[in-house]
Protein backbone atom coordinates (compact mmCIF):
# COMPACT_ATOMS: atom_id res chain seq x y z
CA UNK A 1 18.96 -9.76 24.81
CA UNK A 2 20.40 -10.44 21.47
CA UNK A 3 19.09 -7.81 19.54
CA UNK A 4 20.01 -5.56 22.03
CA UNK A 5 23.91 -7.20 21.97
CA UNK A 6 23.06 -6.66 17.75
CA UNK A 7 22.69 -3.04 18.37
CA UNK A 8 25.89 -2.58 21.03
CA UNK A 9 28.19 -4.51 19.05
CA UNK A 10 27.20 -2.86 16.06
CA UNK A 11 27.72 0.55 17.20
CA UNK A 12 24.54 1.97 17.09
CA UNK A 13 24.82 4.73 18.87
CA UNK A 14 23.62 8.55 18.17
CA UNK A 15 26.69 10.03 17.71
CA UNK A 16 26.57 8.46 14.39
CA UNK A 17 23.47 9.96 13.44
CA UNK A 18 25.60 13.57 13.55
CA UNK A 19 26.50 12.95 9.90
CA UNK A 20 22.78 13.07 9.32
CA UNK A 21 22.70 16.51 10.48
CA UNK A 22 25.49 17.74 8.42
CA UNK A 23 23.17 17.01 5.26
CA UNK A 24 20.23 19.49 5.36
CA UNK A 25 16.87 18.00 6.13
CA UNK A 26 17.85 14.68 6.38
CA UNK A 27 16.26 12.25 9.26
CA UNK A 28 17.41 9.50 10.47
CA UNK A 29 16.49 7.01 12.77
CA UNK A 30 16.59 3.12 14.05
CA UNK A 31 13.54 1.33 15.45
CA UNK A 32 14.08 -2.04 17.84
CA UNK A 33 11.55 -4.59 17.51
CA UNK A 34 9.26 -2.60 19.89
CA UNK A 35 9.59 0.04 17.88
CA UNK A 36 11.25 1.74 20.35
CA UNK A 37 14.12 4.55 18.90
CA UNK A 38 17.48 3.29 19.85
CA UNK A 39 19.41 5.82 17.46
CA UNK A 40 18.14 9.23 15.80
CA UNK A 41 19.64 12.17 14.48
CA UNK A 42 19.05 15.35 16.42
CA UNK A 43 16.78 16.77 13.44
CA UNK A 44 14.22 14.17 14.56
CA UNK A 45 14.30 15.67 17.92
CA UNK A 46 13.73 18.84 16.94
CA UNK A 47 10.88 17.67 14.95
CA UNK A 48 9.55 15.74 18.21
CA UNK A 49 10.41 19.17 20.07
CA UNK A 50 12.13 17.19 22.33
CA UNK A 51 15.87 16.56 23.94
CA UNK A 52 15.59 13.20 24.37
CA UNK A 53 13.67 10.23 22.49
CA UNK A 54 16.22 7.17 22.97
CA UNK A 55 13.58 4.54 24.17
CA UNK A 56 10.78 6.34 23.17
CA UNK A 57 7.83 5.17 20.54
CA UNK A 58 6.01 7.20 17.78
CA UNK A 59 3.22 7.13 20.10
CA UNK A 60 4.95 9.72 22.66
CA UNK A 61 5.58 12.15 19.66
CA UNK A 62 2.67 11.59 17.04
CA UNK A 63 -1.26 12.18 16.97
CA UNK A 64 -2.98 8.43 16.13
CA UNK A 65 -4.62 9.72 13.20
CA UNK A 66 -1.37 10.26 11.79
CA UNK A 67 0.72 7.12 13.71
CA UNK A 68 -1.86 4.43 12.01
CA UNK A 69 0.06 4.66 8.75
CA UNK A 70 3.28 4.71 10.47
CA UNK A 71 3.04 1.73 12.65
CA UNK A 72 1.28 -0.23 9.33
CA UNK A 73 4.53 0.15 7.20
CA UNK A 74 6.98 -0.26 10.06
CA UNK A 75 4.89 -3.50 11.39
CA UNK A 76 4.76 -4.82 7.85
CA UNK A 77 8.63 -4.18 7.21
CA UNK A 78 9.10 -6.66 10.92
CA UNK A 79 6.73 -9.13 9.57
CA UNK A 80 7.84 -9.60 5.99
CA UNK A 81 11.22 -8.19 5.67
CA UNK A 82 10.36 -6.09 2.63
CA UNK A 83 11.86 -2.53 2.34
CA UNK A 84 9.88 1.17 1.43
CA UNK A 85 12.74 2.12 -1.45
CA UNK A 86 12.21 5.86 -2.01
CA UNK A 87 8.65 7.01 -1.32
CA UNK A 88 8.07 10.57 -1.93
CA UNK A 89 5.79 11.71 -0.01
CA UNK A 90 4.62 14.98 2.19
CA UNK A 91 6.50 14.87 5.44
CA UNK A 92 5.96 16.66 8.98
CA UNK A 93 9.49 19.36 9.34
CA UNK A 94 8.17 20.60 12.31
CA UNK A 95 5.72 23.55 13.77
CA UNK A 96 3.24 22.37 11.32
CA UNK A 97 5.24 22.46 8.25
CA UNK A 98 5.03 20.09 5.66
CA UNK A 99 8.05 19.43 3.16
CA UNK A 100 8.51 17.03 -0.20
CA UNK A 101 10.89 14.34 1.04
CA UNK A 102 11.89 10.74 -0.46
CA UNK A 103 11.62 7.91 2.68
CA UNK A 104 13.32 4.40 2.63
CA UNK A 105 13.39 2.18 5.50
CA UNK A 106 14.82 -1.04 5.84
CA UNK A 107 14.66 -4.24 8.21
CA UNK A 108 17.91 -4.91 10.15
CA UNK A 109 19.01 -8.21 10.92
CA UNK A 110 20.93 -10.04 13.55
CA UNK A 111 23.50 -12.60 13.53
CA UNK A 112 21.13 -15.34 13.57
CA UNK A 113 19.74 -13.43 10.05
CA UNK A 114 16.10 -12.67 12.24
CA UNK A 115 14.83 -9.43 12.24
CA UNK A 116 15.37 -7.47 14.84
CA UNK A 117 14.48 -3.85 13.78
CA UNK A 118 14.10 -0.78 11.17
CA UNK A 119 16.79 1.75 10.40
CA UNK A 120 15.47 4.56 8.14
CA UNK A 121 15.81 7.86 6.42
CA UNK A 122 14.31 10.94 5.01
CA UNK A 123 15.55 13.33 2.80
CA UNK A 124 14.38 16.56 1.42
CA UNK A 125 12.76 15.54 -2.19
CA UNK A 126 14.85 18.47 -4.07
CA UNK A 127 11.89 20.99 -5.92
CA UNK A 128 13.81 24.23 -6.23
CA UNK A 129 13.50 25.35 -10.17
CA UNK A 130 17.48 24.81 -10.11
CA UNK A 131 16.72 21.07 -9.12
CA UNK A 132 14.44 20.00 -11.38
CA UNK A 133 15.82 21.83 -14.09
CA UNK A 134 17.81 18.94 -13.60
CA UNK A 135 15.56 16.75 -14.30
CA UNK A 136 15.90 16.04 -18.02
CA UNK A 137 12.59 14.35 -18.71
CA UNK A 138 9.85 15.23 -15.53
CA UNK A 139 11.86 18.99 -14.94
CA UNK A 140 9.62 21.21 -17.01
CA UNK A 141 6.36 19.40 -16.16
CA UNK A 142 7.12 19.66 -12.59
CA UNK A 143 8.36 23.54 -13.21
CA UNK A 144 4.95 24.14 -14.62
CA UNK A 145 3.27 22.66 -11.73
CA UNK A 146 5.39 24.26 -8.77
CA UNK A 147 4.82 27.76 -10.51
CA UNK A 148 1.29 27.37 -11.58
CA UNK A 149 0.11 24.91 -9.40
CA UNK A 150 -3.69 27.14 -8.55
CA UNK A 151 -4.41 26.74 -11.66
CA UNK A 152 -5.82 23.03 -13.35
CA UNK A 153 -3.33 22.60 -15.58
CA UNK A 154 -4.73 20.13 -18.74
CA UNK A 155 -2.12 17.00 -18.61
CA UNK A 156 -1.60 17.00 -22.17
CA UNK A 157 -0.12 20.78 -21.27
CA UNK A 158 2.47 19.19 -19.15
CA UNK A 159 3.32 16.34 -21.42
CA UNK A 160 3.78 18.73 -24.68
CA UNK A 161 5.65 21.04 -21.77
CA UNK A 162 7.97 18.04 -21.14
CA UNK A 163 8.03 16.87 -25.03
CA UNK A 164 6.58 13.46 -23.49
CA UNK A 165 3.78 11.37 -24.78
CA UNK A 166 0.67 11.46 -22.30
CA UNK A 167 1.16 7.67 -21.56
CA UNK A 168 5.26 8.42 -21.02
CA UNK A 169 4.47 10.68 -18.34
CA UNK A 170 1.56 9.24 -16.89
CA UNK A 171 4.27 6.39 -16.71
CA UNK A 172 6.97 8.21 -15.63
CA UNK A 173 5.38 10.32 -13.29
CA UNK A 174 4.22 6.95 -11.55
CA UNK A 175 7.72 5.54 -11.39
CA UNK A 176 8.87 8.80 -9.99
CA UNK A 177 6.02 9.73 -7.30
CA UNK A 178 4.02 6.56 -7.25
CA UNK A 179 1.02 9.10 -8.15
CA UNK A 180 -0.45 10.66 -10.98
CA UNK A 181 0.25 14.24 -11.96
CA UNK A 182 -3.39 15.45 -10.52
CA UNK A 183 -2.22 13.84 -7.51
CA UNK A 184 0.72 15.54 -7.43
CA UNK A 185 -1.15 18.87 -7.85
CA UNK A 186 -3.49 18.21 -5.20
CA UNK A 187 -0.21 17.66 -3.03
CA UNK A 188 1.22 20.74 -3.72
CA UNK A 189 -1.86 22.51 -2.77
CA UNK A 190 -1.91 20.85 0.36
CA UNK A 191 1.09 21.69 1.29
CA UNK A 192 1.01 25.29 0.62
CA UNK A 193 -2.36 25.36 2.25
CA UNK A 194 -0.73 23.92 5.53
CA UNK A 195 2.07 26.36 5.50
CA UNK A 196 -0.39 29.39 4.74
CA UNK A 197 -2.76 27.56 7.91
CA UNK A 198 0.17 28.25 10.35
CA UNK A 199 1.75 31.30 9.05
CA UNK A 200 -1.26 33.30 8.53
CA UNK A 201 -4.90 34.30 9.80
CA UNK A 202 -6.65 33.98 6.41
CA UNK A 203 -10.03 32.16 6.93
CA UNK A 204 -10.45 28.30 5.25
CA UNK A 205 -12.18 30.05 2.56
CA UNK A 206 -9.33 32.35 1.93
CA UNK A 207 -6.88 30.14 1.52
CA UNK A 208 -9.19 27.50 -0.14
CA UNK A 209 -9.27 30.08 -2.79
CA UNK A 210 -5.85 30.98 -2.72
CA UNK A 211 -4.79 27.00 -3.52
CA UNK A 212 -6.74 26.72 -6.43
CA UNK A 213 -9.67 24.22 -4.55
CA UNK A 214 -12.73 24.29 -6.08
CA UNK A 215 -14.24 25.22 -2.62
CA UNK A 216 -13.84 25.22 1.40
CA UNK A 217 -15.78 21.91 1.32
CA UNK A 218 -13.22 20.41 -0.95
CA UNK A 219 -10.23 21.83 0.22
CA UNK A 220 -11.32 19.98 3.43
CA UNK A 221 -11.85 16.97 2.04
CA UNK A 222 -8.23 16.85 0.51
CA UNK A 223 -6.51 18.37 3.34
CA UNK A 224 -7.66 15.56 5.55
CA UNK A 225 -6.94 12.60 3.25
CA UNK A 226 -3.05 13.43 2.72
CA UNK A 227 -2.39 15.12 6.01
CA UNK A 228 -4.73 12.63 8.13
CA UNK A 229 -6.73 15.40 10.08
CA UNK A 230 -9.15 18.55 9.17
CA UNK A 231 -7.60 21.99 8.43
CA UNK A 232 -9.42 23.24 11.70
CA UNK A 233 -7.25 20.56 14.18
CA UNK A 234 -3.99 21.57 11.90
CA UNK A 235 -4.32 25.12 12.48
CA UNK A 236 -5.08 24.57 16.47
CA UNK A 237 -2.25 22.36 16.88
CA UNK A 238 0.08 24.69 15.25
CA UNK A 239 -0.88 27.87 14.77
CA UNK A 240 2.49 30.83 15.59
């Protein structure tokens, strides 16, 4: 009854979430205890594919295989209080795409200082050339990647490309991602890979080929370890 009087007198409501949907891409969202949603912006409905989820758990909206993760953070944010600051990661954008974004979520806290739920958000991790042109340090290693990223690319390519040591961007690149360039490359050929699964009728082998895996058997293996299921249950979930 008090967190729920936490949430009322606080004005949590989902009209406030519409300034979340002024700023492209951005998701936002508050959890109770439960985990139930008790504010959202309409981008996470759209997401869902669905008009309403006040009330509603991760587990009405997401396959387990992809939910375990979920529930682990959010259950460990309840339990200890600390926060996700920032996590760049490969997020769901709906109808099977997959999108760089930067997550933080947070505990919220009563009067009593207990806590009594999450509030979160997503935003798009900005990878346009423009953007991380910006970048004065990581810009032209990441350039590099986005525009070559079929082809291995040696680190010590990227870190004369960025006029970094190798142990500056290893170190850097860490701070920034919280994984290692050949991580990062293996990301974006994920995500490319998932977009080309949905959009297209190419074969697993095609597009295996087309991402720069060393083969189908591969590209399998590293499809299902960052997006939690096989290319084969992607492309029947949400193939156009």
């Amino acid at each position: 009854m008090q967190d729920d009087q936490f949430f009322q007198k606080n004005h949590v409501e989902n009209h406030l979430a519409n300034i979340f949907d002024d700023l492209p891409g951005f998701i936002y969202f508050v959890k109770d205890r439960d985990l139930r949603y008790v504010a959202y912006n309409q981008r996470l409905c759209d997401i869902f594919e669905s008009d309403d989820i006040l009330g509603k758990k991760d587990d009405d909206f997401i396959p387990a295989h992809i939910l375990k993760d979920i529930r682990k953070d959010d259950l460990r944010i309840l339990d200890t209080g600390e926060s996700i600051i920032n996590r760049v990661e490969l997020v769901p954008r709906g109808s099977g795409f997959v999108d760089w974004s930067t997550t933080t979520k947070k505990p919220l806290f009563n009067q009593k200082g207990d806590i009594c739920g999450i509030i979160g958000i997503t935003r798009p991790f900005d990878q346009g050339t423009t953007s991380l042109s910006k970048n004065e340090e990581l810009g032209p290693a990441l350039q590099l990647l986005h525009q070559h990223y079929r082809d291995n690319i040696p680190i010590t390519e990227l870190a004369k490309t960025a006029n970094l040591s190798l142990s500056s961007l290893l170190r850097k690149f860490k701070s920034t991602f919280n994984m290692t360039p050949k991580e990062y490359l293996r990301h974006l050929r994920v995500q490319e890979a998932s977009h080309l699964i949905v959009r297209t009728t190419q074969t697993f082998a095609e597009i295996s080929h087309h991402c720069g895996f060393s083969d189908q058997a591969h590209f399998s293996r590293e499809f299902s370890r960052i997006l939690k299921e096989p290319p084969s249950a992607y492309r029947a979930r949400y193939r156009i």
